[in-house]
PDB file of N, CA and C in Angstrom:
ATOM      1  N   UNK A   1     -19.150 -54.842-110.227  1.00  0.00           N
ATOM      2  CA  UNK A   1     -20.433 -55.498-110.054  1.00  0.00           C
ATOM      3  C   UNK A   1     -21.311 -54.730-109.076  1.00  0.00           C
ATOM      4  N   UNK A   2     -20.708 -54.429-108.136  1.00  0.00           N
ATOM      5  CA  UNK A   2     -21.267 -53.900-107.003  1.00  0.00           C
ATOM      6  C   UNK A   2     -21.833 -52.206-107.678  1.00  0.00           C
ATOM      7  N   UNK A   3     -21.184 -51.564-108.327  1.00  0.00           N
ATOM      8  CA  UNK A   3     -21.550 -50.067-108.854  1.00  0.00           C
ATOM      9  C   UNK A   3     -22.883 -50.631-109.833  1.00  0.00           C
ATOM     10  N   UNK A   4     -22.869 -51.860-110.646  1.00  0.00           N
ATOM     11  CA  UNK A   4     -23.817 -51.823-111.428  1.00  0.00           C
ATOM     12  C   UNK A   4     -24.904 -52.102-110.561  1.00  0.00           C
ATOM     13  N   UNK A   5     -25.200 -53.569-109.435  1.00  0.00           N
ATOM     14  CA  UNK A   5     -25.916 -53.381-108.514  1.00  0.00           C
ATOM     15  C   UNK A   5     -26.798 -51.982-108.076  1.00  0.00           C
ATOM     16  N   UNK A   6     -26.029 -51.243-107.217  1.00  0.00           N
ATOM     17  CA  UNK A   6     -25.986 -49.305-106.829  1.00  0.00           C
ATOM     18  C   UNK A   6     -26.900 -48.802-108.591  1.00  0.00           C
ATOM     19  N   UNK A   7     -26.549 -48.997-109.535  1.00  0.00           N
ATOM     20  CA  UNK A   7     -27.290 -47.871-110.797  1.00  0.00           C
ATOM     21  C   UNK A   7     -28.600 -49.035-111.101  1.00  0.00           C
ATOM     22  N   UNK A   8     -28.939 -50.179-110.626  1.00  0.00           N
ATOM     23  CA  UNK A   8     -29.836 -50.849-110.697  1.00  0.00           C
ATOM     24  C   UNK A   8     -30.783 -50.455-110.037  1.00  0.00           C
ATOM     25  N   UNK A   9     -30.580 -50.452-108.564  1.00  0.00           N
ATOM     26  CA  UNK A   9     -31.497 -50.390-107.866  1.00  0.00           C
ATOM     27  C   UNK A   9     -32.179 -49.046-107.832  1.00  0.00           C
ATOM     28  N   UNK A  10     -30.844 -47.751-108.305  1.00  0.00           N
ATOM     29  CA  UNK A  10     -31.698 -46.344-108.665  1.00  0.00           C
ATOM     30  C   UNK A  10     -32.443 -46.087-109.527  1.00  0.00           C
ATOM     31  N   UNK A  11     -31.886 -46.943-110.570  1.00  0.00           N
ATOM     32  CA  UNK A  11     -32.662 -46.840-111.790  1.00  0.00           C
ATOM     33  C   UNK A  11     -34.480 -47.484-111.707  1.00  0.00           C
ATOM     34  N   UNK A  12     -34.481 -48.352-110.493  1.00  0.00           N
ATOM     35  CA  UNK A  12     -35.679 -49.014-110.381  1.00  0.00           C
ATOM     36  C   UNK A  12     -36.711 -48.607-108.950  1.00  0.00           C
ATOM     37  N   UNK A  13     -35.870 -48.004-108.450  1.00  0.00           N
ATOM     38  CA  UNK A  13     -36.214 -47.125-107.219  1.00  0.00           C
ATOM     39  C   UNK A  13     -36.350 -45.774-107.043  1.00  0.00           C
ATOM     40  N   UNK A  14     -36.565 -44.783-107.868  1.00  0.00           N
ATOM     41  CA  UNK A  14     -36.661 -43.275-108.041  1.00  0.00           C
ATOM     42  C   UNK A  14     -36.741 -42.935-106.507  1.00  0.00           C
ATOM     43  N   UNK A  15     -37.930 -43.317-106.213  1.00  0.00           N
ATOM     44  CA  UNK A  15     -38.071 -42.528-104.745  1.00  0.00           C
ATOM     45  C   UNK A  15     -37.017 -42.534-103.490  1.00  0.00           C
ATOM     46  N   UNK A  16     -36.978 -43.580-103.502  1.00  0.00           N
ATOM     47  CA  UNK A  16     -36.102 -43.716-102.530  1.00  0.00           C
ATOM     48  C   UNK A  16     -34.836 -43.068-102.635  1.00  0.00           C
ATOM     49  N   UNK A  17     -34.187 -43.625-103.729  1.00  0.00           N
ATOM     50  CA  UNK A  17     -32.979 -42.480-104.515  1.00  0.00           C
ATOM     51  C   UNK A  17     -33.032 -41.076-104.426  1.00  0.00           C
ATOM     52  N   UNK A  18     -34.031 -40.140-104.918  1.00  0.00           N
ATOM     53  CA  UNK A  18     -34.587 -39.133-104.389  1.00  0.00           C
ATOM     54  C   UNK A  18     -34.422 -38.509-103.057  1.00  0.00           C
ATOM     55  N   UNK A  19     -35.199 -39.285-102.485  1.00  0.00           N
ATOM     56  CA  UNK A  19     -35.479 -39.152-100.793  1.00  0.00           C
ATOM     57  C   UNK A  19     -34.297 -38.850-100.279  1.00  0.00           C
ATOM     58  N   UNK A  20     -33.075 -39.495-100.484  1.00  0.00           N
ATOM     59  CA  UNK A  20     -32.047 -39.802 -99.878  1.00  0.00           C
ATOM     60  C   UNK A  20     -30.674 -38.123 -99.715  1.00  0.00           C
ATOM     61  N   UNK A  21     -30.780 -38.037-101.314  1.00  0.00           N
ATOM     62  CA  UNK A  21     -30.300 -36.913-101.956  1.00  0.00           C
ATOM     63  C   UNK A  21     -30.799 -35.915-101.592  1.00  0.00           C
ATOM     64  N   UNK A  22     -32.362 -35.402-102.085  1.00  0.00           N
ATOM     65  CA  UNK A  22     -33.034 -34.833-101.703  1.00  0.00           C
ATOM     66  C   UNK A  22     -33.082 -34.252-100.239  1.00  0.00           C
ATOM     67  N   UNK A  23     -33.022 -35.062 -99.067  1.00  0.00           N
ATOM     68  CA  UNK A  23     -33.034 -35.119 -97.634  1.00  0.00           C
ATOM     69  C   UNK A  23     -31.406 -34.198 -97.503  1.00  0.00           C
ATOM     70  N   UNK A  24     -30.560 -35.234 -98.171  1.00  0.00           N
ATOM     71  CA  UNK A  24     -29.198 -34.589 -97.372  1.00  0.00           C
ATOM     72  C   UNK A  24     -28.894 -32.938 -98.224  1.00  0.00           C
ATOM     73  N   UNK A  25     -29.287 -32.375 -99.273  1.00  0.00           N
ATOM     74  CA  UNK A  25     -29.592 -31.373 -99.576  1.00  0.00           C
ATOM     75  C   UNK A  25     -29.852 -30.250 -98.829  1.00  0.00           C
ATOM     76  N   UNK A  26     -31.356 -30.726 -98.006  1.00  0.00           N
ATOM     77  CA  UNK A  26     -31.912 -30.151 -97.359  1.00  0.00           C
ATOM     78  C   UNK A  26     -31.032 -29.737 -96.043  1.00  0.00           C
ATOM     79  N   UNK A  27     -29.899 -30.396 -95.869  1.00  0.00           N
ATOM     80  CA  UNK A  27     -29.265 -29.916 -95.019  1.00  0.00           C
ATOM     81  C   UNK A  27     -28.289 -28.441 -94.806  1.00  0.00           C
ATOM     82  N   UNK A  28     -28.406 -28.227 -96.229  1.00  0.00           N
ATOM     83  CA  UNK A  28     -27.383 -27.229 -96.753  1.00  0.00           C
ATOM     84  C   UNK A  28     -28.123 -25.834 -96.422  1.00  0.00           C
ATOM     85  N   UNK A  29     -27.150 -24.960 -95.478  1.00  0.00           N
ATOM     86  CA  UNK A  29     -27.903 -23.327 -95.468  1.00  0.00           C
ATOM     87  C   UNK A  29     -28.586 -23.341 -96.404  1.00  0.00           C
ATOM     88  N   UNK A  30     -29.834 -22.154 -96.092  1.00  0.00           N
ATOM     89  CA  UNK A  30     -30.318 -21.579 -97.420  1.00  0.00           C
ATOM     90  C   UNK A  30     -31.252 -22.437 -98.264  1.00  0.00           C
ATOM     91  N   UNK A  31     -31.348 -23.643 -98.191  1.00  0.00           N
ATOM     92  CA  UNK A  31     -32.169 -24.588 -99.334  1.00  0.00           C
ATOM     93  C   UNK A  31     -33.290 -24.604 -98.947  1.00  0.00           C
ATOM     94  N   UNK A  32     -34.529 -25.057-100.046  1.00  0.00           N
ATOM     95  CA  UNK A  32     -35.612 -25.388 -99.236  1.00  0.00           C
ATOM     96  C   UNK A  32     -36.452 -26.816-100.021  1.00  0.00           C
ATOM     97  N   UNK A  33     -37.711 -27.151 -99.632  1.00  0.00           N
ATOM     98  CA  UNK A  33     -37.637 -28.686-100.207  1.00  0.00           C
ATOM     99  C   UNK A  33     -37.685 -28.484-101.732  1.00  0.00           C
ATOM    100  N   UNK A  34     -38.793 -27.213-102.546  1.00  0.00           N
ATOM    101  CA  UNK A  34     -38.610 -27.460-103.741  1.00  0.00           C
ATOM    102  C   UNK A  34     -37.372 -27.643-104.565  1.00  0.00           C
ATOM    103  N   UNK A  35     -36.565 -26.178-103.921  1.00  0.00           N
ATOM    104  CA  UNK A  35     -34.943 -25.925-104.671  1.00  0.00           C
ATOM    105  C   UNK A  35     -34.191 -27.589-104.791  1.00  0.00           C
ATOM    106  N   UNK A  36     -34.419 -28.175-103.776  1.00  0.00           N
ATOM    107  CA  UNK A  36     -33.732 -29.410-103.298  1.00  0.00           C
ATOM    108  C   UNK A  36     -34.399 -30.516-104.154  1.00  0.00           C
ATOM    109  N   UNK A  37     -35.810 -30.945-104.523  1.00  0.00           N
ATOM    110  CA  UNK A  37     -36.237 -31.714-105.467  1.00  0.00           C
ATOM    111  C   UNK A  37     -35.953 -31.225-106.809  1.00  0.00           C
ATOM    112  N   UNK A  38     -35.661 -30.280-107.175  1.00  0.00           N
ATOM    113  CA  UNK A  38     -35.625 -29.842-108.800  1.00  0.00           C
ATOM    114  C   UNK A  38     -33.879 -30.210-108.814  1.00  0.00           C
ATOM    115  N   UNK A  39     -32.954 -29.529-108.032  1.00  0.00           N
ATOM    116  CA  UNK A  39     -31.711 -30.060-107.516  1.00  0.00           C
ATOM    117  C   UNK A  39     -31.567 -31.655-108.030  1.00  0.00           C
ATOM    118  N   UNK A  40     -31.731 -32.196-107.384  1.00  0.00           N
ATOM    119  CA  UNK A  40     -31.742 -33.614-107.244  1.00  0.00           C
ATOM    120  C   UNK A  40     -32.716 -34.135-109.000  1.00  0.00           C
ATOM    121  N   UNK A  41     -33.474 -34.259-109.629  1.00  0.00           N
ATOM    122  CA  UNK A  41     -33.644 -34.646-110.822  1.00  0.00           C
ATOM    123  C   UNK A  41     -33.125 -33.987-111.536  1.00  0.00           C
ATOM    124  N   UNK A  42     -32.583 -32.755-111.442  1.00  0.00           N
ATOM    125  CA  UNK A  42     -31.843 -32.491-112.727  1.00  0.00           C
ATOM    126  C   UNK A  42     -30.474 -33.075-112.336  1.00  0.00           C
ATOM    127  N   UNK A  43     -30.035 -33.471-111.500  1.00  0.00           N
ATOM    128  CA  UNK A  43     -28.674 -34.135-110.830  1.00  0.00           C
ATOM    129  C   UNK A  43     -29.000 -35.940-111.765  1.00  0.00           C
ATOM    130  N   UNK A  44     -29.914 -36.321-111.608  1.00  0.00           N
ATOM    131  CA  UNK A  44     -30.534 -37.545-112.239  1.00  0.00           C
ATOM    132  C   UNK A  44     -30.165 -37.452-113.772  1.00  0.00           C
ATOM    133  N   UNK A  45     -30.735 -36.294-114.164  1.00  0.00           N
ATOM    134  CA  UNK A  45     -30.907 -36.623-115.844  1.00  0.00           C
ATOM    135  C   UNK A  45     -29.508 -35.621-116.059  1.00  0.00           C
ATOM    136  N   UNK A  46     -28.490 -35.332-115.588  1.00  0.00           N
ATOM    137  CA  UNK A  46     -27.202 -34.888-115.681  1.00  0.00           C
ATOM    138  C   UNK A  46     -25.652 -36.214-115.483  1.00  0.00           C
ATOM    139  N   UNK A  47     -25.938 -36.334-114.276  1.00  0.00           N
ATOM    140  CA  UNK A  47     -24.900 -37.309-113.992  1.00  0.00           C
ATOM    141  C   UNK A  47     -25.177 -38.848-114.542  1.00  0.00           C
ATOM    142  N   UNK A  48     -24.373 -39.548-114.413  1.00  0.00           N
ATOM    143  CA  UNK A  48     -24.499 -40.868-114.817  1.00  0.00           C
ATOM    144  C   UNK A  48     -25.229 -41.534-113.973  1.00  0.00           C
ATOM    145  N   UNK A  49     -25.806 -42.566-113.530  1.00  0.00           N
ATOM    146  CA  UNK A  49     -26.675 -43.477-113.472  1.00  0.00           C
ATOM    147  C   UNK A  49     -25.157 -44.363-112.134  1.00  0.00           C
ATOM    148  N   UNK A  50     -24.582 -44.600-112.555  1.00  0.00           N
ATOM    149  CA  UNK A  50     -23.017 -44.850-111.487  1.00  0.00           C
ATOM    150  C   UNK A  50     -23.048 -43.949-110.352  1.00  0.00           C
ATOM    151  N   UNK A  51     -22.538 -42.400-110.889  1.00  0.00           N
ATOM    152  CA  UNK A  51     -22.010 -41.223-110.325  1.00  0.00           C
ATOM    153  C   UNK A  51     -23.663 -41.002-109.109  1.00  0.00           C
ATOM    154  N   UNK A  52     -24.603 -40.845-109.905  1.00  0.00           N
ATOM    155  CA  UNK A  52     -26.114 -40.474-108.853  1.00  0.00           C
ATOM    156  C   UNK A  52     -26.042 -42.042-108.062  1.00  0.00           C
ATOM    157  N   UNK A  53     -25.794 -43.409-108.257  1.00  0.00           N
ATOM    158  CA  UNK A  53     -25.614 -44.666-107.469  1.00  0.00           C
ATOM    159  C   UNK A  53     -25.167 -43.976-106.360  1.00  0.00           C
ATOM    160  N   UNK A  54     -23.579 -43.693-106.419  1.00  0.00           N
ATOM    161  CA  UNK A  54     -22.518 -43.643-105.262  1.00  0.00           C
ATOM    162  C   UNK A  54     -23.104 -42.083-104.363  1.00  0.00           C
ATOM    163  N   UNK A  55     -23.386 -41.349-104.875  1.00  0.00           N
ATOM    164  CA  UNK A  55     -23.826 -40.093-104.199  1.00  0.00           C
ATOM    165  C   UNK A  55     -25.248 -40.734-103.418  1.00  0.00           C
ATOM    166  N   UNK A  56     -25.875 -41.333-103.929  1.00  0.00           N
ATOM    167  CA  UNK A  56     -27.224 -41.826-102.964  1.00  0.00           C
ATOM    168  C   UNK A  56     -26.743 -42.118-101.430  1.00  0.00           C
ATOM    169  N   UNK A  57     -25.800 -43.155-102.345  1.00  0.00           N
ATOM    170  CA  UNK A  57     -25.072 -44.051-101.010  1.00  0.00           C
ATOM    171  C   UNK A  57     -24.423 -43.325-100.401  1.00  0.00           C
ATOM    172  N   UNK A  58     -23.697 -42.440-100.675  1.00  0.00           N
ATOM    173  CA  UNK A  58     -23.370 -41.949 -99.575  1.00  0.00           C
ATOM    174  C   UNK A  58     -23.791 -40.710 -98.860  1.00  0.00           C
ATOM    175  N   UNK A  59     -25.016 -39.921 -98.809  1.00  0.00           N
ATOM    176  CA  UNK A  59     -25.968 -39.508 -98.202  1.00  0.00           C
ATOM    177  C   UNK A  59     -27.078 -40.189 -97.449  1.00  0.00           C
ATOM    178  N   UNK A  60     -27.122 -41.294 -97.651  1.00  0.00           N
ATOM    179  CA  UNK A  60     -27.729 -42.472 -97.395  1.00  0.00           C
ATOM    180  C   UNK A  60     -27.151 -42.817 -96.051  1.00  0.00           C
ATOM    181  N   UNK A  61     -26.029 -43.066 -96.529  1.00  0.00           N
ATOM    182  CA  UNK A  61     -24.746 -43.047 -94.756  1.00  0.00           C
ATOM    183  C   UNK A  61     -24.609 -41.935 -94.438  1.00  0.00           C
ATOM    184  N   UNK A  62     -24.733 -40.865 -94.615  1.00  0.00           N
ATOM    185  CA  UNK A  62     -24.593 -39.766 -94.068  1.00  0.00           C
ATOM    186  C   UNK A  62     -25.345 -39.186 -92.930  1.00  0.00           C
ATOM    187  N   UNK A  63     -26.588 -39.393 -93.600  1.00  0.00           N
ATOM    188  CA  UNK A  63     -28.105 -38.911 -92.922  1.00  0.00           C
ATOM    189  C   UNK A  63     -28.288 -40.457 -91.678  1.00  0.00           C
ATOM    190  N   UNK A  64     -27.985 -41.807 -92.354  1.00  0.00           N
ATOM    191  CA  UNK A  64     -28.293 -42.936 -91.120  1.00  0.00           C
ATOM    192  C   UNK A  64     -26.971 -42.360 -89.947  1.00  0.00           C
ATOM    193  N   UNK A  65     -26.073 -42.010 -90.245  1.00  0.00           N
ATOM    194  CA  UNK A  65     -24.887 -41.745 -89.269  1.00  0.00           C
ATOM    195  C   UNK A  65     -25.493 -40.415 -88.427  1.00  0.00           C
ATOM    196  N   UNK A  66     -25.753 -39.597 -89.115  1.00  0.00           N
ATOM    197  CA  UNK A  66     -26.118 -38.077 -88.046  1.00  0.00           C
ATOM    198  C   UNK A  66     -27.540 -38.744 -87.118  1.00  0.00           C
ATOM    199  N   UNK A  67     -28.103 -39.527 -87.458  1.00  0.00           N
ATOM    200  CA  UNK A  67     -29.549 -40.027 -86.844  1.00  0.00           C
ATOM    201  C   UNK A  67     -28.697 -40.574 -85.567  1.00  0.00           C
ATOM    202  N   UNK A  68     -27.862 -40.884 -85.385  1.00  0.00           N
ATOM    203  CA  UNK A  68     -27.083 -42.036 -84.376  1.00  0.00           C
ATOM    204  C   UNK A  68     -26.113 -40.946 -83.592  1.00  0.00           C
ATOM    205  N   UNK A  69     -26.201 -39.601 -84.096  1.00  0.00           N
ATOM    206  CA  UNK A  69     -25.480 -38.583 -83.173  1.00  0.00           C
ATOM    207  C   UNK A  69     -24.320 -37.968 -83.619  1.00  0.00           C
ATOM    208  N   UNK A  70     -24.176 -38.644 -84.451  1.00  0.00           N
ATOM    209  CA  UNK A  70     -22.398 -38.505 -85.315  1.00  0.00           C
ATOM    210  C   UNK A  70     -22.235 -36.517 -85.410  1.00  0.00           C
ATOM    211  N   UNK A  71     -21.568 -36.327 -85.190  1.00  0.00           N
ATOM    212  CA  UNK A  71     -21.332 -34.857 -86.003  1.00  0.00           C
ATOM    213  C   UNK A  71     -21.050 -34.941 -87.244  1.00  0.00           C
ATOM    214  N   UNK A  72     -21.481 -33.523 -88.077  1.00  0.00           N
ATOM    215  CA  UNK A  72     -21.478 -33.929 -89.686  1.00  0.00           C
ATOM    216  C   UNK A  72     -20.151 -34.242 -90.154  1.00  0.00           C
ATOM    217  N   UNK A  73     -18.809 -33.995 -90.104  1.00  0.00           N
ATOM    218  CA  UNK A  73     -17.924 -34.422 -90.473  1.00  0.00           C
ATOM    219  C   UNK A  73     -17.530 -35.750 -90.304  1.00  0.00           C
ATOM    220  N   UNK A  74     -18.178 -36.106 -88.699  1.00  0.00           N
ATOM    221  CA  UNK A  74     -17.618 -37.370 -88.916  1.00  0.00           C
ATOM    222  C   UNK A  74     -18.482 -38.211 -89.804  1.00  0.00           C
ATOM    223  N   UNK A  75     -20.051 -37.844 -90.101  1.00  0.00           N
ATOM    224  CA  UNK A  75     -20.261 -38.837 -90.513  1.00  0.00           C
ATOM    225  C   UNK A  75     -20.403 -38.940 -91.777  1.00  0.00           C
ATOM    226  N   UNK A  76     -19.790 -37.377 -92.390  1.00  0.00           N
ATOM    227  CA  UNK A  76     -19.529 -37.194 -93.974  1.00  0.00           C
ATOM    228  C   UNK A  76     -18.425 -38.690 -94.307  1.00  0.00           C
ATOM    229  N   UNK A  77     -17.487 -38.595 -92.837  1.00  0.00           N
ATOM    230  CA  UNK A  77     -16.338 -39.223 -93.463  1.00  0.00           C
ATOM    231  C   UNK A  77     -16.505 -40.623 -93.733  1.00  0.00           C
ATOM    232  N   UNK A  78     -17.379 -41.194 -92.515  1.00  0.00           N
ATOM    233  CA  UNK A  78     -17.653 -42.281 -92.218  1.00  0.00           C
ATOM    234  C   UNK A  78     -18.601 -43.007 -93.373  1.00  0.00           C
ATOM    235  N   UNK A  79     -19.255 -42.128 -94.436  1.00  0.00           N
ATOM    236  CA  UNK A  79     -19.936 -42.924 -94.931  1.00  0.00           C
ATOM    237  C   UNK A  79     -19.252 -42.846 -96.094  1.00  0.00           C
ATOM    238  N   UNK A  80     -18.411 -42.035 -96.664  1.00  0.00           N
ATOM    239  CA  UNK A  80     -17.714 -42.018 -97.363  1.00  0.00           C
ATOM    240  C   UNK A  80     -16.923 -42.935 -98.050  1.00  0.00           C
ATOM    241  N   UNK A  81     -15.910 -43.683 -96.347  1.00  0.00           N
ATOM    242  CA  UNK A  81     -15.242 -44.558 -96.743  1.00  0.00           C
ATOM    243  C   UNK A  81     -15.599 -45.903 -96.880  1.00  0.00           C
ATOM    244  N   UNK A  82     -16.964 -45.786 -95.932  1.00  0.00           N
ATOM    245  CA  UNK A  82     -17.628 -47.298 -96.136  1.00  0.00           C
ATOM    246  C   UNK A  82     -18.260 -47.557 -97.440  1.00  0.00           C
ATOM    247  N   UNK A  83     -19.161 -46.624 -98.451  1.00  0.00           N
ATOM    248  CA  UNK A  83     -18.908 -46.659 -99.802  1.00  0.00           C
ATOM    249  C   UNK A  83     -17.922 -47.187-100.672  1.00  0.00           C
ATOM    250  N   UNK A  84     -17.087 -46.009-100.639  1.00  0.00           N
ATOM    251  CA  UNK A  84     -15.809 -46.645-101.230  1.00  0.00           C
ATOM    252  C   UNK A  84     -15.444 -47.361-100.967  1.00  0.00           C
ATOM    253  N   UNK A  85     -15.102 -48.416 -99.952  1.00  0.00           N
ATOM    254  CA  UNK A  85     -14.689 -49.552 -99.173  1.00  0.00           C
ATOM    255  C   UNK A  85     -15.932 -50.398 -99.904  1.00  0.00           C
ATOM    256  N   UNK A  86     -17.179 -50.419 -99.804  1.00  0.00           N
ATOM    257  CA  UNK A  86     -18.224 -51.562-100.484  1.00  0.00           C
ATOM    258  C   UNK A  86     -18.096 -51.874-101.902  1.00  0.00           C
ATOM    259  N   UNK A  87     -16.987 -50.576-102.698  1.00  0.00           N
ATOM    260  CA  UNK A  87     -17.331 -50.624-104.197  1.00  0.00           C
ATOM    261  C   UNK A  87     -16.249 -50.472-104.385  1.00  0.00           C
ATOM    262  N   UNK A  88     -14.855 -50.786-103.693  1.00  0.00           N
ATOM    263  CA  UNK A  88     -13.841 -51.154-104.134  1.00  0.00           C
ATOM    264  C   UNK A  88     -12.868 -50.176-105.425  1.00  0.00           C
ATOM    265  N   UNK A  89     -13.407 -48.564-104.659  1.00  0.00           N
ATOM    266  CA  UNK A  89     -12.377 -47.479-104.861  1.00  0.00           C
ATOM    267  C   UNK A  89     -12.165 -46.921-104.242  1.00  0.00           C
ATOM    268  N   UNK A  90     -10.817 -46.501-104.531  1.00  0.00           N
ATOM    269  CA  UNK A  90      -9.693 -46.154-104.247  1.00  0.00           C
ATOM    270  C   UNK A  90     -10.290 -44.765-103.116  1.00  0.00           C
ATOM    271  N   UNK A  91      -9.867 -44.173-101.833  1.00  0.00           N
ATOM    272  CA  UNK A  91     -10.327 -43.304-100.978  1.00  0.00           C
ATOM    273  C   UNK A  91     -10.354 -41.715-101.761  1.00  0.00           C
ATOM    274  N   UNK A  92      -9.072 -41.907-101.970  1.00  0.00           N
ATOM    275  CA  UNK A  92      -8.946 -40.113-102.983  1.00  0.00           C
ATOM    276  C   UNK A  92      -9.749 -39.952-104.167  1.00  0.00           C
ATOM    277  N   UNK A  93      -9.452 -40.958-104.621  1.00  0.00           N
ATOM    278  CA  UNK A  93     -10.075 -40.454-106.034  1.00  0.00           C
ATOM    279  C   UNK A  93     -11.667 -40.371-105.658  1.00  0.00           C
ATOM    280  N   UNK A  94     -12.343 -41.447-104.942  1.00  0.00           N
ATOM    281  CA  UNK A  94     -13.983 -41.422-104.638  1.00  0.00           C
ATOM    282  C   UNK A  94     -13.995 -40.217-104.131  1.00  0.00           C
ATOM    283  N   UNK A  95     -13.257 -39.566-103.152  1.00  0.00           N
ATOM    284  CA  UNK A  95     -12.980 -38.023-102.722  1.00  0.00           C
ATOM    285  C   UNK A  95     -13.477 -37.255-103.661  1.00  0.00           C
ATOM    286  N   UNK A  96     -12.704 -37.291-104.931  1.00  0.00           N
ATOM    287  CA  UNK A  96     -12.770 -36.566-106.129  1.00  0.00           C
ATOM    288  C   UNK A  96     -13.770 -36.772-106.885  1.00  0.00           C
ATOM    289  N   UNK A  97     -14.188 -37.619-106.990  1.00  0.00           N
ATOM    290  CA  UNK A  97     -15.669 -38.037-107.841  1.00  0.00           C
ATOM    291  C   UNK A  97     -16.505 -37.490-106.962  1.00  0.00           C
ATOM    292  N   UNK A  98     -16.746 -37.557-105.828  1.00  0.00           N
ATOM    293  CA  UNK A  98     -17.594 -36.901-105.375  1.00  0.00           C
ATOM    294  C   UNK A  98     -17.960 -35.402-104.842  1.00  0.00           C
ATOM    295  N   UNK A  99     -16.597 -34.706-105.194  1.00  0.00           N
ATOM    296  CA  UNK A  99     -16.594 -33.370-105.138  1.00  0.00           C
ATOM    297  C   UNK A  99     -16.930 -32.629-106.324  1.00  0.00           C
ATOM    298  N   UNK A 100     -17.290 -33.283-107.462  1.00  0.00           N
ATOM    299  CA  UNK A 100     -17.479 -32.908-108.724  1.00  0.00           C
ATOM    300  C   UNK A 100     -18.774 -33.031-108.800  1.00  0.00           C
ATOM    301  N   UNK A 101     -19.389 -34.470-108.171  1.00  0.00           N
ATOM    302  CA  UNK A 101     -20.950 -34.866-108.098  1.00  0.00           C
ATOM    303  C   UNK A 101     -21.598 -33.779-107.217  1.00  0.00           C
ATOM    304  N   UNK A 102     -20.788 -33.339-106.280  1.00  0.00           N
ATOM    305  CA  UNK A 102     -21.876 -32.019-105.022  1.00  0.00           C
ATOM    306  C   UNK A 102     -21.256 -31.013-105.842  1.00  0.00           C
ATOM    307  N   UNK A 103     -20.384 -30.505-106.607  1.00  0.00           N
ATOM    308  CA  UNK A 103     -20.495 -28.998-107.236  1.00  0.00           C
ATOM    309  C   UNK A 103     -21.436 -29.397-107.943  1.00  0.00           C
ATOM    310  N   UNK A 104     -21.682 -30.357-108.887  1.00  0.00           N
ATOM    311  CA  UNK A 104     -22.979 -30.194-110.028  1.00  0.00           C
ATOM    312  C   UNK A 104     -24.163 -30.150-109.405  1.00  0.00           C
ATOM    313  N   UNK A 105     -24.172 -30.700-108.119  1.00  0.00           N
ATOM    314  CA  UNK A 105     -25.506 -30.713-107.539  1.00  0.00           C
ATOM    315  C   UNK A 105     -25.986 -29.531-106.702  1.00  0.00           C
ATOM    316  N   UNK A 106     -24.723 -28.958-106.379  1.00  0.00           N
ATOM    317  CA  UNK A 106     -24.981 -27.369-105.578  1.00  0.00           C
ATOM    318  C   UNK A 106     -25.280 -26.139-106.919  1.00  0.00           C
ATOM    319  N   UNK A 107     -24.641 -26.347-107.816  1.00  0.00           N
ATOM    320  CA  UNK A 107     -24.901 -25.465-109.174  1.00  0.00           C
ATOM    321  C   UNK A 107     -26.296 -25.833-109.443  1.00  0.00           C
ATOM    322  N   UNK A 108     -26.813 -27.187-109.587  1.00  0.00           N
ATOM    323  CA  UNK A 108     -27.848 -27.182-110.026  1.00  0.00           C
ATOM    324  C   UNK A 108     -29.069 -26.980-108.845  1.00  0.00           C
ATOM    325  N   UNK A 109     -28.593 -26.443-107.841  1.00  0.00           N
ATOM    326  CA  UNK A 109     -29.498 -25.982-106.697  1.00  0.00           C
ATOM    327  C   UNK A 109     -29.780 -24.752-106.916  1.00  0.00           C
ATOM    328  N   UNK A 110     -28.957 -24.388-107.065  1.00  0.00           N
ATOM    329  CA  UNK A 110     -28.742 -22.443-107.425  1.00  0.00           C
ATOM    330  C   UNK A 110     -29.813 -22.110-108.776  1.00  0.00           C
ATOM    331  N   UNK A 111     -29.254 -23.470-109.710  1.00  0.00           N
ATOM    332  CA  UNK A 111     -30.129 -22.518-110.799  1.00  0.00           C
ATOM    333  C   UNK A 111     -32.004 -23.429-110.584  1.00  0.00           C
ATOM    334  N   UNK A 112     -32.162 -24.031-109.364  1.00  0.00           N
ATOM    335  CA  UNK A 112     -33.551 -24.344-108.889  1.00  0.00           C
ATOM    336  C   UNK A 112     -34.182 -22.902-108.235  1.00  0.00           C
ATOM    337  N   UNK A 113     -33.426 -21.880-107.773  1.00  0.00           N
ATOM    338  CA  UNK A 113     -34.345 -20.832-106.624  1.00  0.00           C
ATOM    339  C   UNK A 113     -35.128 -20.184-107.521  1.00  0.00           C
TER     340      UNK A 113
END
């Protein structure tokens, strides 16, 4: 319920969804805002509507956690598990779903320059 919630509100919220992705992108050596907006909608009209949900969210916690001082690991981790913990999967495997969601989204950065 909660994942369909998450592909609702992206599906009805572009920007913000965007913003979110978009922003934590921008964190990555080397990127810049266009590479990072073309990144991020072709990440939209690629991944599922679920898969772009849970990646919002958790850049979403990522970026509110580093605002509060966190170092990036911790607060990669931290938002990580509170995701997965809100949507009721499993720690590894959300691990894994989401290492598949940032290779498609770092590939599709590359072919933005």
């Amino acid at each position: 319920m909660t994942r369909l919630l998450l592909a609702a509100l992206i599906a009805f919220a572009p920007l913000t969804a965007r913003a979110d992705i978009t922003a934590f992108c921008r964190v990555l050596p080397g990127t810049n805002a266009n590479q990072c907006a073309c990144a991020t909608e072709k990440l939209r009209a690629q991944a599922s509507a679920s898969d772009f949900a849970l990646y919002d969210a958790v850049a979403t916690g990522y970026l509110r956690n580093r605002s509060t001082g966190q170092a990036w690991l911790t607060a990669w981790r931290a938002s990580v598990k509170s995701v997965a913990a809100q949507n009721g999967i499993e720690l590894t495997a959300f691990k894994r779903q989401l290492d598949r969601i940032g290779d498609l989204h770092r590939a599709l950065g590359d072919s933005c320059k």
